[in-house]
C-alpha atoms as a PDB file:
ATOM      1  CA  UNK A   1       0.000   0.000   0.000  1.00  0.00           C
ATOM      2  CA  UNK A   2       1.114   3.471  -1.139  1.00  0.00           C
ATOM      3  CA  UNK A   3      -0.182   6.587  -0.429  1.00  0.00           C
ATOM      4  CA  UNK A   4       1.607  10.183  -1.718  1.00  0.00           C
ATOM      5  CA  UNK A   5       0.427  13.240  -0.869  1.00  0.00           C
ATOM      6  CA  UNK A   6       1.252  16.653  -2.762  1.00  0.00           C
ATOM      7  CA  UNK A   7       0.239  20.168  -3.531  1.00  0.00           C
ATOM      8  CA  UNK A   8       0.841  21.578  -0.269  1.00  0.00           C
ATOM      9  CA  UNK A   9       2.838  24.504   0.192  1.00  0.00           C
ATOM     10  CA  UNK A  10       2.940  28.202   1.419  1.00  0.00           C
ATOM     11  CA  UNK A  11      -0.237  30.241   0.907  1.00  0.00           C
ATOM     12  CA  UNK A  12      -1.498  33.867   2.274  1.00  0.00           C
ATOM     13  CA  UNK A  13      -4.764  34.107   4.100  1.00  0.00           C
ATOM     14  CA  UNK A  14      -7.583  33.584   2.099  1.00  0.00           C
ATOM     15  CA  UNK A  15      -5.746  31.732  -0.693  1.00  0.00           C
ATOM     16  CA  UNK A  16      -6.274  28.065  -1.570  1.00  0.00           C
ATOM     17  CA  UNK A  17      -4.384  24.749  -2.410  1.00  0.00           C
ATOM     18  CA  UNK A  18      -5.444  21.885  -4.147  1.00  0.00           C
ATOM     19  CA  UNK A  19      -4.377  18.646  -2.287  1.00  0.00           C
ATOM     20  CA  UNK A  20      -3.609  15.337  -3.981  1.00  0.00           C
ATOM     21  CA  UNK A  21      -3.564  11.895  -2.796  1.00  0.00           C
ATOM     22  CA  UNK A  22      -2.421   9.022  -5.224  1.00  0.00           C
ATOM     23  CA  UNK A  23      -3.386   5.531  -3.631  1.00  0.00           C
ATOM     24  CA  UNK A  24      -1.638   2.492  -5.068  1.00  0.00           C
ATOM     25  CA  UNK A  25      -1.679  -1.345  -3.522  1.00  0.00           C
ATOM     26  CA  UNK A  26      -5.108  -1.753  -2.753  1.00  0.00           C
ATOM     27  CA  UNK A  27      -8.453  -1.322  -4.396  1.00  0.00           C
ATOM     28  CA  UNK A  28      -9.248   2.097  -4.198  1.00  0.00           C
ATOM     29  CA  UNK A  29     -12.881   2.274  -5.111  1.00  0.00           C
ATOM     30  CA  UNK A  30     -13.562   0.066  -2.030  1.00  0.00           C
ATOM     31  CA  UNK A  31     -12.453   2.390   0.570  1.00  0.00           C
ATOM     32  CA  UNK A  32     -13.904   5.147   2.006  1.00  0.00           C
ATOM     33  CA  UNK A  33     -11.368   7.602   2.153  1.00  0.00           C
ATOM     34  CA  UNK A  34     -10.481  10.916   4.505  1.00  0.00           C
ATOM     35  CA  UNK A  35      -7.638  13.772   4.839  1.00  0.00           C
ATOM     36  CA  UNK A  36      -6.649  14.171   8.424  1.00  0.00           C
ATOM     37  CA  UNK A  37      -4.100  17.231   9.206  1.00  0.00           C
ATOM     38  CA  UNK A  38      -1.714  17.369  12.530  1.00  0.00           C
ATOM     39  CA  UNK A  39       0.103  19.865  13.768  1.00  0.00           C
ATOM     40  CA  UNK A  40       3.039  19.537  16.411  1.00  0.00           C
ATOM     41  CA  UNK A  41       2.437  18.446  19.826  1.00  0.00           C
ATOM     42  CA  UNK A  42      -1.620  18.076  18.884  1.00  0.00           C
ATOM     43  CA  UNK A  43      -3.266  14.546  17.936  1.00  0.00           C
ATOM     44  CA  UNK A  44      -4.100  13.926  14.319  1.00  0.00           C
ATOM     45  CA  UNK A  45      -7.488  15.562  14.000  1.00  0.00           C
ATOM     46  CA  UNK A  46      -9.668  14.200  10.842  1.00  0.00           C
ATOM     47  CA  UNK A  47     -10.950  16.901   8.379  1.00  0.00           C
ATOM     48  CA  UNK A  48     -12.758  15.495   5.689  1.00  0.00           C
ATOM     49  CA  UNK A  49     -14.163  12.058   4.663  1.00  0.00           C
ATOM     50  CA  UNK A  50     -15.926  10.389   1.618  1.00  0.00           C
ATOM     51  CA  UNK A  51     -17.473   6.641   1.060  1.00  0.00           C
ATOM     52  CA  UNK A  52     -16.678   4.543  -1.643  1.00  0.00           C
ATOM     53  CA  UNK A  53     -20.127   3.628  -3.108  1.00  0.00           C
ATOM     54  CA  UNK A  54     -21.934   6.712  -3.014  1.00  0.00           C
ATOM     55  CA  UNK A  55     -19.367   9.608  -2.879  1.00  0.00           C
ATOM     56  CA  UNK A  56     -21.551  11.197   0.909  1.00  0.00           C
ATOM     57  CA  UNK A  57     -18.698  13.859   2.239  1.00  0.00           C
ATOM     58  CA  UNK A  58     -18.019  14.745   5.866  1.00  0.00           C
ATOM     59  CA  UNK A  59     -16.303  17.521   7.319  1.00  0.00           C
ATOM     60  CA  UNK A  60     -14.314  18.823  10.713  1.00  0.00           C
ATOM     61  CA  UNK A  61     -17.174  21.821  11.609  1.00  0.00           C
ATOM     62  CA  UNK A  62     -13.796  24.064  11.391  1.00  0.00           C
ATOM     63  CA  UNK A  63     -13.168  23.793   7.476  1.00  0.00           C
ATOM     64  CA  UNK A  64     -17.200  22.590   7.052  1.00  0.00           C
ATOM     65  CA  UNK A  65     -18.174  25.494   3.606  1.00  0.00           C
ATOM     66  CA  UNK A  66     -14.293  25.955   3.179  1.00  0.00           C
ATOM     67  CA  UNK A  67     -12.843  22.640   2.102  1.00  0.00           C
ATOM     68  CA  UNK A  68     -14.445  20.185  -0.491  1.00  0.00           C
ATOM     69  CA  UNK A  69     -12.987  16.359  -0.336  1.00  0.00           C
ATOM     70  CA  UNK A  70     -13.436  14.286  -4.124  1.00  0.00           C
ATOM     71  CA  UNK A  71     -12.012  11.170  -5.535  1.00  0.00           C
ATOM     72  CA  UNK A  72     -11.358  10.283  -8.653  1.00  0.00           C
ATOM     73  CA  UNK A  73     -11.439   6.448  -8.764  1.00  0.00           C
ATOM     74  CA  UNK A  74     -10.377   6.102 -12.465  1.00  0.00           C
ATOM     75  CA  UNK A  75      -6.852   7.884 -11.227  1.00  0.00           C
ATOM     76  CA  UNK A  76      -6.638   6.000  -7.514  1.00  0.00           C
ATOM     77  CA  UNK A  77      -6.867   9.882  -6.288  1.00  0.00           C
ATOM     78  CA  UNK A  78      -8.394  11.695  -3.596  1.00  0.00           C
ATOM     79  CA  UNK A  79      -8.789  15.338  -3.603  1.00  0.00           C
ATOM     80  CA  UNK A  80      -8.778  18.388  -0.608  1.00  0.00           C
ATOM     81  CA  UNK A  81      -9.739  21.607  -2.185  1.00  0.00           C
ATOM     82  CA  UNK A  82      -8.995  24.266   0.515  1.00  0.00           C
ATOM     83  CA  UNK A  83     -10.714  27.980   0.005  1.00  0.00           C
ATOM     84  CA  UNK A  84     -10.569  30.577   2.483  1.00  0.00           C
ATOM     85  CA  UNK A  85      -7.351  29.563   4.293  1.00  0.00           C
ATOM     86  CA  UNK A  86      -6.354  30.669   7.209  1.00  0.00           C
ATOM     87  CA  UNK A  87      -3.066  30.667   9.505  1.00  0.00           C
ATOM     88  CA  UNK A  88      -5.066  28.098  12.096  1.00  0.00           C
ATOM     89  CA  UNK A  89      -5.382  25.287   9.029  1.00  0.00           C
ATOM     90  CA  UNK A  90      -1.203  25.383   9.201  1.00  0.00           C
ATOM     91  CA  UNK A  91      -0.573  21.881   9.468  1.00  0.00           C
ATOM     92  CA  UNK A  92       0.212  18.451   7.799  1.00  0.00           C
ATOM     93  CA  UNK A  93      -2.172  16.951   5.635  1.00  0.00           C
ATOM     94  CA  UNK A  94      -2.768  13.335   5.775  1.00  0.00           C
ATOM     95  CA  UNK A  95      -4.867  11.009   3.325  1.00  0.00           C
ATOM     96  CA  UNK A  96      -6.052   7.587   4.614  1.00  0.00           C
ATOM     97  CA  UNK A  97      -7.881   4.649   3.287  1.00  0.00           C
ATOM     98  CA  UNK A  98     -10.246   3.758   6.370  1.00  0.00           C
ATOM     99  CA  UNK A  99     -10.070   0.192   7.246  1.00  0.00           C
ATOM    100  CA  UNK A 100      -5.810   0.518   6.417  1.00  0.00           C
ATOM    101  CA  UNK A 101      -3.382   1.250   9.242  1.00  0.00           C
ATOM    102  CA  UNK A 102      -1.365   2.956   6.268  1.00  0.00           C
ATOM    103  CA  UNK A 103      -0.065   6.025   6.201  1.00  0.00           C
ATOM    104  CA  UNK A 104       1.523   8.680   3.449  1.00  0.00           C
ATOM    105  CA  UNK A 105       4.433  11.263   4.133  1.00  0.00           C
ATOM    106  CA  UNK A 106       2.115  13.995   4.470  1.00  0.00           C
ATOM    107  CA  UNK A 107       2.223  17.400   2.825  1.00  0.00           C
ATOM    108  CA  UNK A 108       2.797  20.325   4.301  1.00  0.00           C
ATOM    109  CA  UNK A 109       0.301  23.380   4.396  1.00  0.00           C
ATOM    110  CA  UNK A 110       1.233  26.854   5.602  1.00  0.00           C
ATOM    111  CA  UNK A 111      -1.029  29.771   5.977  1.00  0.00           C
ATOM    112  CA  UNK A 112       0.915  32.981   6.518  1.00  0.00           C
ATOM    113  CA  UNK A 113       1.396  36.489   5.517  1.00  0.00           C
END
């Protein structure tokens, strides 16, 4: 199982980033999938989730109207689309196959002036 996440980087207030996740080693379209984001010395808090059959999203109430999860299974992808960022959604952005105790390198988001 593979997981590599990308398109993080360094963003001002209010800008946006497109996350990536591409999944390899398992079968994708059978997995609900999420993005999780930690930041240092805090737990791993989960921000976004979506089920394989039916593509029904869930959200942390803190990026709930800001951030939109997708997947495309064709490409073994999942997708964060982050509007409206601000400094507090600083952090490192995990994807994760539910069900799989794997885990990719992360990316990094910063949200700074």
């Amino acid at each position: 199982v593979r997981l590599v996440e990308s398109g993080g980087g360094l963003v001002q207030p209010g800008g946006s980033l497109r996350l990536s996740c591409a999944a390899s080693g398992f079968t994708f379209r059978r997995f609900d999938l999420s993005w999780y984001r930690q930041t240092p010395g805090k737990e791993r808090e989960l921000v976004a989730g979506i089920t394989s059959a039916d593509g029904i999203t869930n959200y942390a109430d803190s990026v709930k109207g800001r951030f939109t999860i997708s997947r495309d299974n064709a490409k073994n992808t999942v997708y964060l689309q982050m509007n409206s960022l601000t400094p507090e959604d600083t952090a490192v952005y995990y994807c994760k196959a539910q069900g799989l105790v794997y885990w990719g390198q992360g990316t990094q988001v910063t949200v700074s002036s």
